[in-house]
Structure formats: structure tokens, C-alpha cells
Protein backbone atom coordinates (compact mmCIF):
# COMPACT_ATOMS: atom_id res chain seq x y z
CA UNK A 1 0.00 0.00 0.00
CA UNK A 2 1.37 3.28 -0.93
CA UNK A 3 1.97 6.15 1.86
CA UNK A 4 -0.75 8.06 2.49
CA UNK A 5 -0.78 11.89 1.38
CA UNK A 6 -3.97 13.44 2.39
CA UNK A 7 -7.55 12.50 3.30
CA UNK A 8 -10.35 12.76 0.89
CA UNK A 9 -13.85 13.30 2.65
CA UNK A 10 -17.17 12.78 0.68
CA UNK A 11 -20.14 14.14 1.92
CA UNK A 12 -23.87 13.25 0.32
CA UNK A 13 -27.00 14.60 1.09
CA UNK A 14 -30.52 14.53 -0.18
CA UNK A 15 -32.49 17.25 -0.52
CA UNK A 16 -29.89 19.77 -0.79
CA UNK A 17 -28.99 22.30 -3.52
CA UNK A 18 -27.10 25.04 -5.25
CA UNK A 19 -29.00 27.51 -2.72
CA UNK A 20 -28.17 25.81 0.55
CA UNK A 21 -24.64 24.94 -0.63
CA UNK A 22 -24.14 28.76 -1.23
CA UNK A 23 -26.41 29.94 1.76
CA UNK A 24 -23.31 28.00 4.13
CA UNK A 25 -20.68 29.20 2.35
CA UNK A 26 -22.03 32.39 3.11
CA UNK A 27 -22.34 32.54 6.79
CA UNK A 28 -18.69 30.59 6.24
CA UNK A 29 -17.48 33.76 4.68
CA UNK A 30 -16.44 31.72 2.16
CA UNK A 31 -16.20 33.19 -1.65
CA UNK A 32 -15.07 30.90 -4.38
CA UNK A 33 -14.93 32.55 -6.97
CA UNK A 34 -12.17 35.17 -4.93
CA UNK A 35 -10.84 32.08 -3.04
CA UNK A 36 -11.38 33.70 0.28
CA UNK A 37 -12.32 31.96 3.22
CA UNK A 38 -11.25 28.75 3.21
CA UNK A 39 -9.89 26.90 6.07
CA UNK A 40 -6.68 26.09 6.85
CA UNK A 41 -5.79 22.31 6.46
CA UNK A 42 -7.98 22.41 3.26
CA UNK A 43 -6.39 21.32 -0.01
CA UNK A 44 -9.62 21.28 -2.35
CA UNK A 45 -13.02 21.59 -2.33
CA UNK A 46 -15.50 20.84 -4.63
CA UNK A 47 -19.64 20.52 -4.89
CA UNK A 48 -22.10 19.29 -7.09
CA UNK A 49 -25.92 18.79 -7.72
CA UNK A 50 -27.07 14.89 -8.77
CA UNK A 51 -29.71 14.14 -11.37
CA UNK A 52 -32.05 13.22 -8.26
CA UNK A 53 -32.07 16.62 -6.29
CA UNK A 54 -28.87 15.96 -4.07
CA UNK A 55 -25.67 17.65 -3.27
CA UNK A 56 -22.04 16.00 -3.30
CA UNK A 57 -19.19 17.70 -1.56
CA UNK A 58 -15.87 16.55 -1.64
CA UNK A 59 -12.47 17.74 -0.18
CA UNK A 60 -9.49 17.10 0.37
CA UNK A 61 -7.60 17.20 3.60
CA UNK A 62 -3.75 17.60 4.92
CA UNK A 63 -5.17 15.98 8.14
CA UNK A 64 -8.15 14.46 9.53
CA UNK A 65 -7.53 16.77 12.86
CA UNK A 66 -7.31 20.27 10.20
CA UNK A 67 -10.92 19.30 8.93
CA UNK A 68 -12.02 18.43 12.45
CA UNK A 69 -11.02 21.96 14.03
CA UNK A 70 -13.06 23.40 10.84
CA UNK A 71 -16.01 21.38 11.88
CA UNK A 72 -16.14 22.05 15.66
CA UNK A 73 -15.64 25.49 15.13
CA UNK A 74 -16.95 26.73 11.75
CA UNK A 75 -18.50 24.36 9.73
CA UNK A 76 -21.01 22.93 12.33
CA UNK A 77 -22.33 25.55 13.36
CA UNK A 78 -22.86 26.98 9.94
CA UNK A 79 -24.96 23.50 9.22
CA UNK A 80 -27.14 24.56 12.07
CA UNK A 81 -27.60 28.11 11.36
CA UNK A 82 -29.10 26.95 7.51
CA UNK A 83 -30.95 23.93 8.79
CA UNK A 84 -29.15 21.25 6.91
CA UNK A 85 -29.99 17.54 7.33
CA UNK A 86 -26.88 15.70 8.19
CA UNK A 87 -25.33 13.95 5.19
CA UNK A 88 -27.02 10.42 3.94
CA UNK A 89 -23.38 9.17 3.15
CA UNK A 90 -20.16 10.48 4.74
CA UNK A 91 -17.20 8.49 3.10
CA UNK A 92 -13.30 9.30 4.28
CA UNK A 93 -10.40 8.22 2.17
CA UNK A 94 -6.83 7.49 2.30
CA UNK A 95 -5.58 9.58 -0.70
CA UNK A 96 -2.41 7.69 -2.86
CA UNK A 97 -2.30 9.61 -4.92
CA UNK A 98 -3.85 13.08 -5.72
CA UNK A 99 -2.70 14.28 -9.11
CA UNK A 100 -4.26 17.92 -11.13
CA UNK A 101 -4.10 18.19 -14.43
């Protein structure tokens, strides 16, 4: 098994859209398009809408612990504040390899 070089987490959830996705980036102070915001620890982010009215979110992570700090002390509450559901599928991977082209 190769050595591990960052953590990839996967978040689903149903119900969710482009308007909640940029309602908690919002009250993140986040701003993608000026690439402002973003948390320390975090390599990449990206979201997307599914054919059946769901979001996908997917990052990438120097450290489990960097994404956890984000959670407990921005992210979470951020959730809360907008009402979102808690994720139908939360996957975490060990990244091998993380190449962009």
C-alpha cells in the first residue's frame, strides 16, 4: 500500500442544492470565486448537484484533525444556522495519490 498523502472526505445529502450549498458558504465567509475563506488544512473543495435533487461535496484534507477543528468550530455551526440535514453518506479516504491536471 502506498503512503498516504492526504484525506479525501465525501459528503452526500438529499435534498440539498445550489441555494443551501451557497447559503453555508455564506455565513462561512467563504467566496469561491475570490478564493477567500477557506480553512486552513484544506487542499480542495468541490460541490455538485445529482440528477435526483442531491448535493455531493468533496475535499481534500492535509489531516483528519485540520478538517475536524473546521467542523467544531466553523462548519457545524454553519450547518445549524441553515438547517441542513446531516449527510445520507459520509465516506473518508486514504488519498495515494492526488494528481491535477
Amino acid at each position: 500500500m502506498g503512503e498516504v498523502m492526504a484525506f479525501q472526505l465525501i459528503l452526500e445529502f438529499a435534498g440539498v442544492g445550489v441555494d443551501e450549498y451557497r447559503a453555508v458558504n455564506e455565513s462561512l465567509g467563504i467566496d469561491a470565486d475570490r478564493r477567500e475563506g477557506w480553512p486552513d488544512g484544506m487542499v480542495a473543495h468541490t460541490g455538485g448537484t445529482t440528477d435526483d435533487g442531491g448535493l455531493v461535496v468533496t475535499e481534500i484534507w492535509a489531516t483528519k484533525e485540520a478538517q475536524g477543528a473546521f467542523m467544531d468550530s466553523r462548519l457545524g455551526p454553519a450547518l445549524g444556522a441553515n438547517q441542513m440535514p446531516s449527510p445520507v453518506r459520509l465516506t473518508w479516504l486514504d488519498l495515494i495519490a492526488d494528481v491535477r491536471l
